[in-house]
C-alpha atoms as a PDB file:
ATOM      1  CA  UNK A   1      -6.109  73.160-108.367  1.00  0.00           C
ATOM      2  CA  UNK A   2      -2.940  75.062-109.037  1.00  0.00           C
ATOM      3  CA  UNK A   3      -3.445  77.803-110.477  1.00  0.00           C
ATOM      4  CA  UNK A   4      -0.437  79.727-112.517  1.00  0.00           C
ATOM      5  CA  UNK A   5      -0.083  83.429-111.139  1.00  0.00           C
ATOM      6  CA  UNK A   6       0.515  85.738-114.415  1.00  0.00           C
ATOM      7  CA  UNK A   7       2.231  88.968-114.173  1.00  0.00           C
ATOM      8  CA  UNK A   8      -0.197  90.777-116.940  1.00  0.00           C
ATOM      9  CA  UNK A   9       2.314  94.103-115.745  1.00  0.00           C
ATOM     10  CA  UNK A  10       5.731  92.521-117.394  1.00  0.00           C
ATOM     11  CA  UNK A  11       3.689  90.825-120.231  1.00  0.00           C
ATOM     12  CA  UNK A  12       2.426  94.093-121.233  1.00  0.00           C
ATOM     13  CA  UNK A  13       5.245  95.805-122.772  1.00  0.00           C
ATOM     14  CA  UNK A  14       4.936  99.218-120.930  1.00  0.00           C
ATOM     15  CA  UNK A  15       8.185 100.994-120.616  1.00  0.00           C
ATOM     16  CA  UNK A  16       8.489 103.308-117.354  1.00  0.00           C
ATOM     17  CA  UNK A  17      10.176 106.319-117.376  1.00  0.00           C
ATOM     18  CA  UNK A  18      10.822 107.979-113.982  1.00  0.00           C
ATOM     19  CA  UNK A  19      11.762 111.264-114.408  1.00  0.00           C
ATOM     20  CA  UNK A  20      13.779 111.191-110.422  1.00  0.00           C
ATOM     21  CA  UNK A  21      16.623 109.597-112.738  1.00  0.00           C
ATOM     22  CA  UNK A  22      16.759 113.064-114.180  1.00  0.00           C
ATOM     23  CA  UNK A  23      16.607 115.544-110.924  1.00  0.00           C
ATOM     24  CA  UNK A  24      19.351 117.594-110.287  1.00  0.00           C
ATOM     25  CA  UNK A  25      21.837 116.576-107.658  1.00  0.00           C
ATOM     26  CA  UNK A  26      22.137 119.848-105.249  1.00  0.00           C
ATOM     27  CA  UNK A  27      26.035 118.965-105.195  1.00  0.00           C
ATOM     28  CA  UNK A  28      26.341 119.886-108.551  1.00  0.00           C
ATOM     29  CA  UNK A  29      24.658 123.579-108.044  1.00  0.00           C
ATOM     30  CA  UNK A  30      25.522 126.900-107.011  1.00  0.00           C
ATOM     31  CA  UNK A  31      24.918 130.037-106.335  1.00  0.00           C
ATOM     32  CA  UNK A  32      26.763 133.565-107.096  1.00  0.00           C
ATOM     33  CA  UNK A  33      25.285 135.827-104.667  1.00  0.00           C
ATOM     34  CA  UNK A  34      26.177 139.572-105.754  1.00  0.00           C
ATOM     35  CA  UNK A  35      24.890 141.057-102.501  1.00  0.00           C
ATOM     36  CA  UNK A  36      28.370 139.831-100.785  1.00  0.00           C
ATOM     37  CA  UNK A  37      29.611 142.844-102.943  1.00  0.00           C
ATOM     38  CA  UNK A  38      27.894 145.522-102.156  1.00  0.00           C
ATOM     39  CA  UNK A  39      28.785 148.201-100.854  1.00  0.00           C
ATOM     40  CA  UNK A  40      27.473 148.888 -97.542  1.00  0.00           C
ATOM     41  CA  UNK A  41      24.993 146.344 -98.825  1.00  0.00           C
ATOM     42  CA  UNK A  42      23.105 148.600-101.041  1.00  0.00           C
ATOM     43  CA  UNK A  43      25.180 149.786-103.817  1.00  0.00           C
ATOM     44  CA  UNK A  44      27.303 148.024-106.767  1.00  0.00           C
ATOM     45  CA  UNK A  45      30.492 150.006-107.019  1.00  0.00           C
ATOM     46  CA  UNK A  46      32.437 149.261-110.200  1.00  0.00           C
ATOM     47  CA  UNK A  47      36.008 149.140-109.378  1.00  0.00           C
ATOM     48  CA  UNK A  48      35.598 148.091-106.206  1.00  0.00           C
ATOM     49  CA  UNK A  49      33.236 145.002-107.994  1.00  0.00           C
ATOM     50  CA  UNK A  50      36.179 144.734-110.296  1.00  0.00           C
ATOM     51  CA  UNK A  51      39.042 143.907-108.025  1.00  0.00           C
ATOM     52  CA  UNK A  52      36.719 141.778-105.469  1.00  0.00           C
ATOM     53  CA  UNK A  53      35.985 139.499-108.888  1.00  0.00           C
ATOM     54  CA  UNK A  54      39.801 139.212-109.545  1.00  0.00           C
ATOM     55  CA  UNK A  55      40.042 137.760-105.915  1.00  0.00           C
ATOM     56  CA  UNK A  56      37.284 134.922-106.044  1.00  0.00           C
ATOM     57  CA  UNK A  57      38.371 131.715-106.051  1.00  0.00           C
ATOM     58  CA  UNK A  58      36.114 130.361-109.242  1.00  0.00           C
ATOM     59  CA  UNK A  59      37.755 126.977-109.063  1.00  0.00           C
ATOM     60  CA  UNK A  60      35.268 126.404-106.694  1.00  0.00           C
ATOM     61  CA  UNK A  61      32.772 126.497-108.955  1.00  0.00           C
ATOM     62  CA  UNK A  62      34.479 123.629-111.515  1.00  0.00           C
ATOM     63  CA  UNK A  63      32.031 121.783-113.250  1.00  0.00           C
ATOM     64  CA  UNK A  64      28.964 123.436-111.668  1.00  0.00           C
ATOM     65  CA  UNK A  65      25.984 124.643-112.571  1.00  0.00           C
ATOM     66  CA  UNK A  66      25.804 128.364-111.658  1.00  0.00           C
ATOM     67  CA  UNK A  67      23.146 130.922-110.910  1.00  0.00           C
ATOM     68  CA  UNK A  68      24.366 134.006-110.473  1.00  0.00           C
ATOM     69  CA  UNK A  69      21.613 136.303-108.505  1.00  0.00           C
ATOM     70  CA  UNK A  70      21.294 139.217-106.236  1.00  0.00           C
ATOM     71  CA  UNK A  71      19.096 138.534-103.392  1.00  0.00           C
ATOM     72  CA  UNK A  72      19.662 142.075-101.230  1.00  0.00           C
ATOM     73  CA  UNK A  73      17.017 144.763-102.499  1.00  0.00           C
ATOM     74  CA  UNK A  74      19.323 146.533-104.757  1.00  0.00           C
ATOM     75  CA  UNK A  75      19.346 147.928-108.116  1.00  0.00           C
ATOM     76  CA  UNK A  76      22.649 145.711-109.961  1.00  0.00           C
ATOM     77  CA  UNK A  77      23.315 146.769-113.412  1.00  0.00           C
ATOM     78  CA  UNK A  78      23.151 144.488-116.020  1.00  0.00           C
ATOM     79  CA  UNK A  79      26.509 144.575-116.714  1.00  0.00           C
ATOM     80  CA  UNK A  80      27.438 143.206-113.206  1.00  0.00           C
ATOM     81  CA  UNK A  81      25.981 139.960-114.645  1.00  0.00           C
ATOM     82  CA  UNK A  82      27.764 139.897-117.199  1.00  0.00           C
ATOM     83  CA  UNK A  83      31.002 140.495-115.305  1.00  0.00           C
ATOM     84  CA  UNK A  84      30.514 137.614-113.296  1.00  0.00           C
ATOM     85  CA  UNK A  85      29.679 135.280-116.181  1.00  0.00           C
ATOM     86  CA  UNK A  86      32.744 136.130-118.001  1.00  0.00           C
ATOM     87  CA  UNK A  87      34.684 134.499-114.786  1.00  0.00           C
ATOM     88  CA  UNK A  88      32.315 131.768-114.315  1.00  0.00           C
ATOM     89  CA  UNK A  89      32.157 130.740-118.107  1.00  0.00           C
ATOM     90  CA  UNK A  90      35.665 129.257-118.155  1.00  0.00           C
ATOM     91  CA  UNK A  91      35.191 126.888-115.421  1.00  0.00           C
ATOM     92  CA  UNK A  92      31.127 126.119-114.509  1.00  0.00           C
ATOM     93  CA  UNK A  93      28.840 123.672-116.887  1.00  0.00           C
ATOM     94  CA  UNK A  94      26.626 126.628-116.971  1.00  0.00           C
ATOM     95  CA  UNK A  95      25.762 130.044-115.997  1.00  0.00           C
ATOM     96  CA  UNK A  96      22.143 131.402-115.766  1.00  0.00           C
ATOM     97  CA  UNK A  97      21.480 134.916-114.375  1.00  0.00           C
ATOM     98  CA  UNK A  98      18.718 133.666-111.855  1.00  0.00           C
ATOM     99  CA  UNK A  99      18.095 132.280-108.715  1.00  0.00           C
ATOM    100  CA  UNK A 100      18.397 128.499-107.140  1.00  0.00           C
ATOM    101  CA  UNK A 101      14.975 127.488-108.260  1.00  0.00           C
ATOM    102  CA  UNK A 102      14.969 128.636-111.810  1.00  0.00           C
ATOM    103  CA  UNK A 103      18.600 127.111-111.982  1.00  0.00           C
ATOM    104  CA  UNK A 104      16.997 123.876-110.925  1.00  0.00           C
ATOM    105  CA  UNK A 105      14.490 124.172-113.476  1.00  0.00           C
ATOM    106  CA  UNK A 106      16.881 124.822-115.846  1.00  0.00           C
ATOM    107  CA  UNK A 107      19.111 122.052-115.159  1.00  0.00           C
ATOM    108  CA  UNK A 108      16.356 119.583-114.912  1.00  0.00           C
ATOM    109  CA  UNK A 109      15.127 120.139-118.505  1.00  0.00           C
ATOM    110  CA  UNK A 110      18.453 119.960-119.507  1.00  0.00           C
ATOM    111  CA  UNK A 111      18.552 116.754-118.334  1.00  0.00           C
ATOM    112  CA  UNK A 112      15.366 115.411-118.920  1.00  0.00           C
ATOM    113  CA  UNK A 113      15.877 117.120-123.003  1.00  0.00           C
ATOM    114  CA  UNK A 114      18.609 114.146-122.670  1.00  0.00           C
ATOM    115  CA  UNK A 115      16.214 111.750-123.199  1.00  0.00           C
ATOM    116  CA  UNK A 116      16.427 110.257-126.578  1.00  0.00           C
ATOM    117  CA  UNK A 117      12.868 109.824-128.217  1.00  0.00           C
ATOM    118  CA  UNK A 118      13.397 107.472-130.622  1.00  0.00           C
ATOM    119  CA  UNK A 119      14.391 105.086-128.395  1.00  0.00           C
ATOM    120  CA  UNK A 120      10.554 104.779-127.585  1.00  0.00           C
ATOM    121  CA  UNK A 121       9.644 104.915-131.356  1.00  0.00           C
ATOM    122  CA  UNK A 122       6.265 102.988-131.518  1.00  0.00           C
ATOM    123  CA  UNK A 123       6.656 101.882-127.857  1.00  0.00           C
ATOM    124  CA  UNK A 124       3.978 102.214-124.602  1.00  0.00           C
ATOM    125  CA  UNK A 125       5.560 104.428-122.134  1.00  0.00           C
ATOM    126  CA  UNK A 126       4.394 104.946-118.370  1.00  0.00           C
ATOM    127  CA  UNK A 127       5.509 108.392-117.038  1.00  0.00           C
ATOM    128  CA  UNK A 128       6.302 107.229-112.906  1.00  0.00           C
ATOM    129  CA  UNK A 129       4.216 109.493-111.004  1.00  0.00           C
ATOM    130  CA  UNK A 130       5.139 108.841-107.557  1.00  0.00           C
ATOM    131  CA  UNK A 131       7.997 109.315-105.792  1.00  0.00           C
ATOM    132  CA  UNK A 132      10.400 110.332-102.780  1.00  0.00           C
ATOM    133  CA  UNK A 133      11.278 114.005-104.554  1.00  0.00           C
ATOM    134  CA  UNK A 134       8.608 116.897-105.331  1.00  0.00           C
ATOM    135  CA  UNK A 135       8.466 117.330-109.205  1.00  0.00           C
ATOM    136  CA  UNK A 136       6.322 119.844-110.487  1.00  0.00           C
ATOM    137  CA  UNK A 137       4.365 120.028-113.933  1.00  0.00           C
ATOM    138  CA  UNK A 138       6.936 121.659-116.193  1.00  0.00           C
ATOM    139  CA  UNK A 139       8.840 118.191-116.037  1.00  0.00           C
ATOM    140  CA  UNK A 140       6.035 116.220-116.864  1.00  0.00           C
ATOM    141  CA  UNK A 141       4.849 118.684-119.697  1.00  0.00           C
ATOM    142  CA  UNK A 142       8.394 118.278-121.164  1.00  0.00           C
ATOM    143  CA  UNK A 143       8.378 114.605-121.257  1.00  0.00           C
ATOM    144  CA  UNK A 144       5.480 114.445-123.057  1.00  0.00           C
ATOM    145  CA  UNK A 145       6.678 117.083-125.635  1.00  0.00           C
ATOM    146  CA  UNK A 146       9.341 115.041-126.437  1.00  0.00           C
ATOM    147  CA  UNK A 147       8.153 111.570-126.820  1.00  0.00           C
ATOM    148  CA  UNK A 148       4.940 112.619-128.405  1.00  0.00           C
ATOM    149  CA  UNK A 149       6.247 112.660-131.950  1.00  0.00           C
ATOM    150  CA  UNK A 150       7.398 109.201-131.360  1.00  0.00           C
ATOM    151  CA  UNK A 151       5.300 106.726-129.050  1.00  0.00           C
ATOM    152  CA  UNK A 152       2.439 105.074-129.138  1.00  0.00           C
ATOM    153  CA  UNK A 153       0.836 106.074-126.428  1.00  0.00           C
ATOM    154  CA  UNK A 154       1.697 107.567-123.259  1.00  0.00           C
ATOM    155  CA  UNK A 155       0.856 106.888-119.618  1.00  0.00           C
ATOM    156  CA  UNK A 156       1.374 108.651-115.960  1.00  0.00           C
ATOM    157  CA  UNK A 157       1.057 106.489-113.032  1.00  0.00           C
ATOM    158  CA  UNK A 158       2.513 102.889-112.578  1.00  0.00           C
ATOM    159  CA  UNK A 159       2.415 100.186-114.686  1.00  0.00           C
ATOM    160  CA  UNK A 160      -0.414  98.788-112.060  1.00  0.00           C
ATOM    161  CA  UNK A 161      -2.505 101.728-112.223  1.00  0.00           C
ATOM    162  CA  UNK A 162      -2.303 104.547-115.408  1.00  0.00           C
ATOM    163  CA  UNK A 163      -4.164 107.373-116.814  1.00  0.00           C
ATOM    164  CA  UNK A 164      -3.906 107.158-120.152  1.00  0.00           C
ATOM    165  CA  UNK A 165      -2.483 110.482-122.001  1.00  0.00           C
ATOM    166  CA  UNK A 166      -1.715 110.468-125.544  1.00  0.00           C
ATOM    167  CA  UNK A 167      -2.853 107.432-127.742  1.00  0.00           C
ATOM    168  CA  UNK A 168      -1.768 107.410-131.626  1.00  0.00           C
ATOM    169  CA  UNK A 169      -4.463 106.333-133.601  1.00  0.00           C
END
């Protein structure tokens, strides 16, 4: 008796998306801490500010994603952020007034709004939810948001083993 062993996984048509594709590489962050320009590491002093900006290297930031943040207890004014953006603009991917997690956030919706829908027009999609790197509900949320208008029905878990989510009728 030979029986024929049939893969029912590959025969079923799923398409798997794993969102790790989409997580930020650290490499390509930064942060723009404005407590290294304090003064006496409490107050923002504006010419001081001023010429300490015109001596930054922002090359350093080339291509980069950029958070610019403040993480001493101090008041900054809001045009201090501003300030720093106008240097940053010219040479980083992106600026966001925020710290390193909301820049991740940020940049991993960015990359996850890459995602083209239609290319899963009609189609069975499994959202991967297990992995090597932590990613938290925002990401998954925003997957489904965007192929929602467009699939016809969407999974999370492994091709193996899903929980259905979304089912056109």
């Amino acid at each position: 008796m030979s029986e024929t062993l049939i893969n029912r996984v590959a025969e079923s048509g799923l398409i798997t998306i794993d969102l790790e594709a989409y997580y930020p590489d650290q490499e390509e962050m930064a942060v723009f801490d404005l407590k290294d320009y304090l003064f006496m590491g409490l107050v923002l002093k504006e010419k001081a500010f001023r010429e300490q900006l015109r001596q930054v290297d922002w090359t350093v930031y080339r291509d980069k994603y950029v958070a610019v943040t403040c993480s001493a207890d101090a008041i900054i004014p809001l045009w201090a952020y501003m300030l720093v953006t106008a240097y940053l603009q010219p040479v980083a991917r992106f600026v966001l007034a925020g710290d390193a997690a909301q820049l991740f956030r940020q940049v991993f919706l960015e990359k996850i709004g890459r995602i083209r829908p239609e290319e899963y027009a009609d189609q069975r999609v499994v959202v991967k939810g297990c992995g090597d790197k932590p990613i938290d509900a925002y990401a998954y949320a925003e997957i489904t948001r965007l192929l929602l208008p467009k699939v016809r029905s969407i999974l999370y878990g492994e091709p193996c083993s899903t929980v259905p989510v979304f089912r056109r009728k």
